[in-house]
C-alpha atoms as a PDB file:
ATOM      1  CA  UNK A   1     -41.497 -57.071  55.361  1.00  0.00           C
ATOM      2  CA  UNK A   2     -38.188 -58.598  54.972  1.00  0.00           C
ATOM      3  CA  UNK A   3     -36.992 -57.315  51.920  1.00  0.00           C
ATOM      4  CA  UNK A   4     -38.193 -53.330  53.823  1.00  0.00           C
ATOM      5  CA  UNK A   5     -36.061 -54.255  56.700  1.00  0.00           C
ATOM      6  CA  UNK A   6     -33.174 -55.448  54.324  1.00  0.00           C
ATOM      7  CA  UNK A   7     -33.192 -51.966  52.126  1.00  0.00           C
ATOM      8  CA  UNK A   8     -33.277 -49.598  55.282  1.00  0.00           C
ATOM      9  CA  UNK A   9     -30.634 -51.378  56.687  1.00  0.00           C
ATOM     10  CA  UNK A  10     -28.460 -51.731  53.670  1.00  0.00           C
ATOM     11  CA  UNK A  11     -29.328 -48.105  52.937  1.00  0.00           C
ATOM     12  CA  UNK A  12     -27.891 -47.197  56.920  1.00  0.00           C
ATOM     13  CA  UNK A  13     -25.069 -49.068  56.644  1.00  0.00           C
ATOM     14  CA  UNK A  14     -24.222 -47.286  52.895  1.00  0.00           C
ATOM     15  CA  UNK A  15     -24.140 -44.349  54.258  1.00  0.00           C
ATOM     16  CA  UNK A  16     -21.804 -44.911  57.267  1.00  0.00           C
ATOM     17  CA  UNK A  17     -19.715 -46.692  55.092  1.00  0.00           C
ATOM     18  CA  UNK A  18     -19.740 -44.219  52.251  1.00  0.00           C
ATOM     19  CA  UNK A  19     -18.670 -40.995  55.132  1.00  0.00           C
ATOM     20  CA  UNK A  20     -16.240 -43.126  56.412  1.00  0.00           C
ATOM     21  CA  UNK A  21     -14.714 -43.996  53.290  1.00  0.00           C
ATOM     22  CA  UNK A  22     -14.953 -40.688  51.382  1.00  0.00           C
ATOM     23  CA  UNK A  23     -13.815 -38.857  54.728  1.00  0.00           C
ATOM     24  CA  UNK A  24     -10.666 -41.405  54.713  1.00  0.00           C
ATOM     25  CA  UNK A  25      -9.936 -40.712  50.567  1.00  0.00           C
ATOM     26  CA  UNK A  26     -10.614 -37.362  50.844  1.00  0.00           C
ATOM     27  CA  UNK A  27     -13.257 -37.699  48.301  1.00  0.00           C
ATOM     28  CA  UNK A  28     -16.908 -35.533  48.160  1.00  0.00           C
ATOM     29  CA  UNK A  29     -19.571 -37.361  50.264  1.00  0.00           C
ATOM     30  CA  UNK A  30     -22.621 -37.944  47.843  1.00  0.00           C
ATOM     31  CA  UNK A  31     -25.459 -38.589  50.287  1.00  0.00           C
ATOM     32  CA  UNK A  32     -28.274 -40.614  48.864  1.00  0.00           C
ATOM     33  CA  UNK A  33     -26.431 -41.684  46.044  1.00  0.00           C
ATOM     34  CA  UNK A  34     -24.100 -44.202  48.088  1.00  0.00           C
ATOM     35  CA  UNK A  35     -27.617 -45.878  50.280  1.00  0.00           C
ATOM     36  CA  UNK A  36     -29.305 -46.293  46.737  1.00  0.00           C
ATOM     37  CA  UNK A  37     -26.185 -48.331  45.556  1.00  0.00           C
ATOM     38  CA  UNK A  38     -26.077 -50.334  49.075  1.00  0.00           C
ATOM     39  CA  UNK A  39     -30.093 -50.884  48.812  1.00  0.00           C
ATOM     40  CA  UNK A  40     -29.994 -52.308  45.356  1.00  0.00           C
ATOM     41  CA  UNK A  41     -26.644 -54.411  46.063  1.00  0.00           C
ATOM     42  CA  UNK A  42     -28.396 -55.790  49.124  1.00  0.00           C
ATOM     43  CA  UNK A  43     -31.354 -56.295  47.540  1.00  0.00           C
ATOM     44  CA  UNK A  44     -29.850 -58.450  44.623  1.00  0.00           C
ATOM     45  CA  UNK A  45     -27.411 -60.342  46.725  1.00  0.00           C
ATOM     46  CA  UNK A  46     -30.198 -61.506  49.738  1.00  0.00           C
ATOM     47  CA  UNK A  47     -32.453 -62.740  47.165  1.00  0.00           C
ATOM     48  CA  UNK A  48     -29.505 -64.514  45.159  1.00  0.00           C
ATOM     49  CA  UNK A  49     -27.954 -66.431  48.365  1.00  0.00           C
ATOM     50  CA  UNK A  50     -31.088 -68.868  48.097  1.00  0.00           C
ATOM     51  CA  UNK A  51     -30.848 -69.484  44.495  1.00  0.00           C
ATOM     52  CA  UNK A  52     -27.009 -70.580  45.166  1.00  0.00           C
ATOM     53  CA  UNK A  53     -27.305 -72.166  48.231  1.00  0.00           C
ATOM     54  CA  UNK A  54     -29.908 -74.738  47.476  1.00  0.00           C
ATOM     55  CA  UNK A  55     -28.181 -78.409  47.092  1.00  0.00           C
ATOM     56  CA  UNK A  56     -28.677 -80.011  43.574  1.00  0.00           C
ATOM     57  CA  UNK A  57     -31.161 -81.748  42.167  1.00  0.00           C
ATOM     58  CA  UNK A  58     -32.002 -85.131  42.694  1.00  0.00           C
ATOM     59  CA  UNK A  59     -32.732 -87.533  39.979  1.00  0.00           C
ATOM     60  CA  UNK A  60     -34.608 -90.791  40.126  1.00  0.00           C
END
Protein backbone atom coordinates (compact mmCIF):
# COMPACT_ATOMS: atom_id res chain seq x y z
CA UNK A 1 0.00 0.00 0.00
CA UNK A 2 2.86 2.21 0.62
CA UNK A 3 4.78 1.99 -2.33
CA UNK A 4 0.74 2.87 -4.30
CA UNK A 5 0.53 5.86 -2.15
CA UNK A 6 4.27 6.81 -2.90
CA UNK A 7 3.79 6.51 -6.98
CA UNK A 8 0.42 8.57 -7.06
CA UNK A 9 1.90 11.06 -5.12
CA UNK A 10 5.21 11.29 -6.84
CA UNK A 11 3.25 11.04 -10.09
CA UNK A 12 0.96 14.44 -8.69
CA UNK A 13 3.67 16.22 -7.68
CA UNK A 14 5.58 15.48 -11.38
CA UNK A 15 3.16 16.91 -12.98
CA UNK A 16 2.77 20.23 -11.06
CA UNK A 17 6.27 20.47 -11.13
CA UNK A 18 6.75 19.61 -14.76
CA UNK A 19 3.72 22.70 -15.83
CA UNK A 20 5.35 24.87 -13.66
CA UNK A 21 8.66 24.38 -14.94
CA UNK A 22 7.97 24.00 -18.69
CA UNK A 23 5.43 27.05 -18.37
CA UNK A 24 8.52 29.07 -16.69
CA UNK A 25 11.21 27.78 -19.74
CA UNK A 26 8.85 28.13 -22.20
CA UNK A 27 9.26 24.58 -23.08
CA UNK A 28 6.21 21.97 -24.48
CA UNK A 29 4.41 20.37 -21.47
CA UNK A 30 4.65 16.48 -22.03
CA UNK A 31 1.89 15.18 -19.76
CA UNK A 32 2.40 11.64 -18.62
CA UNK A 33 5.79 11.53 -19.60
CA UNK A 34 7.09 13.90 -16.66
CA UNK A 35 4.69 11.67 -13.63
CA UNK A 36 6.29 8.40 -15.14
CA UNK A 37 9.84 9.93 -14.54
CA UNK A 38 8.71 11.31 -10.91
CA UNK A 39 7.01 7.70 -10.14
CA UNK A 40 10.07 5.73 -11.00
CA UNK A 41 12.56 8.38 -9.29
CA UNK A 42 10.38 8.12 -6.20
CA UNK A 43 10.09 4.75 -6.35
CA UNK A 44 13.95 4.04 -6.48
CA UNK A 45 14.93 6.69 -4.02
CA UNK A 46 12.11 5.59 -1.01
CA UNK A 47 13.23 2.14 -1.23
CA UNK A 48 17.07 3.18 -1.31
CA UNK A 49 16.87 5.63 1.90
CA UNK A 50 16.68 2.31 4.09
CA UNK A 51 19.47 0.57 2.48
CA UNK A 52 21.69 3.85 3.29
CA UNK A 53 20.41 4.76 6.38
CA UNK A 54 20.89 1.61 8.33
CA UNK A 55 24.06 2.00 10.87
CA UNK A 56 26.93 -0.54 10.19
CA UNK A 57 27.45 -3.72 11.07
CA UNK A 58 28.49 -4.95 14.21
CA UNK A 59 31.15 -7.48 14.67
CA UNK A 60 31.81 -9.73 17.61
Amino acid sequence: MRQITIIFWAFIFGEVIGYIGGALDALPYQRFQIGIVAAIVALITSNMIPLLSKGPKETK
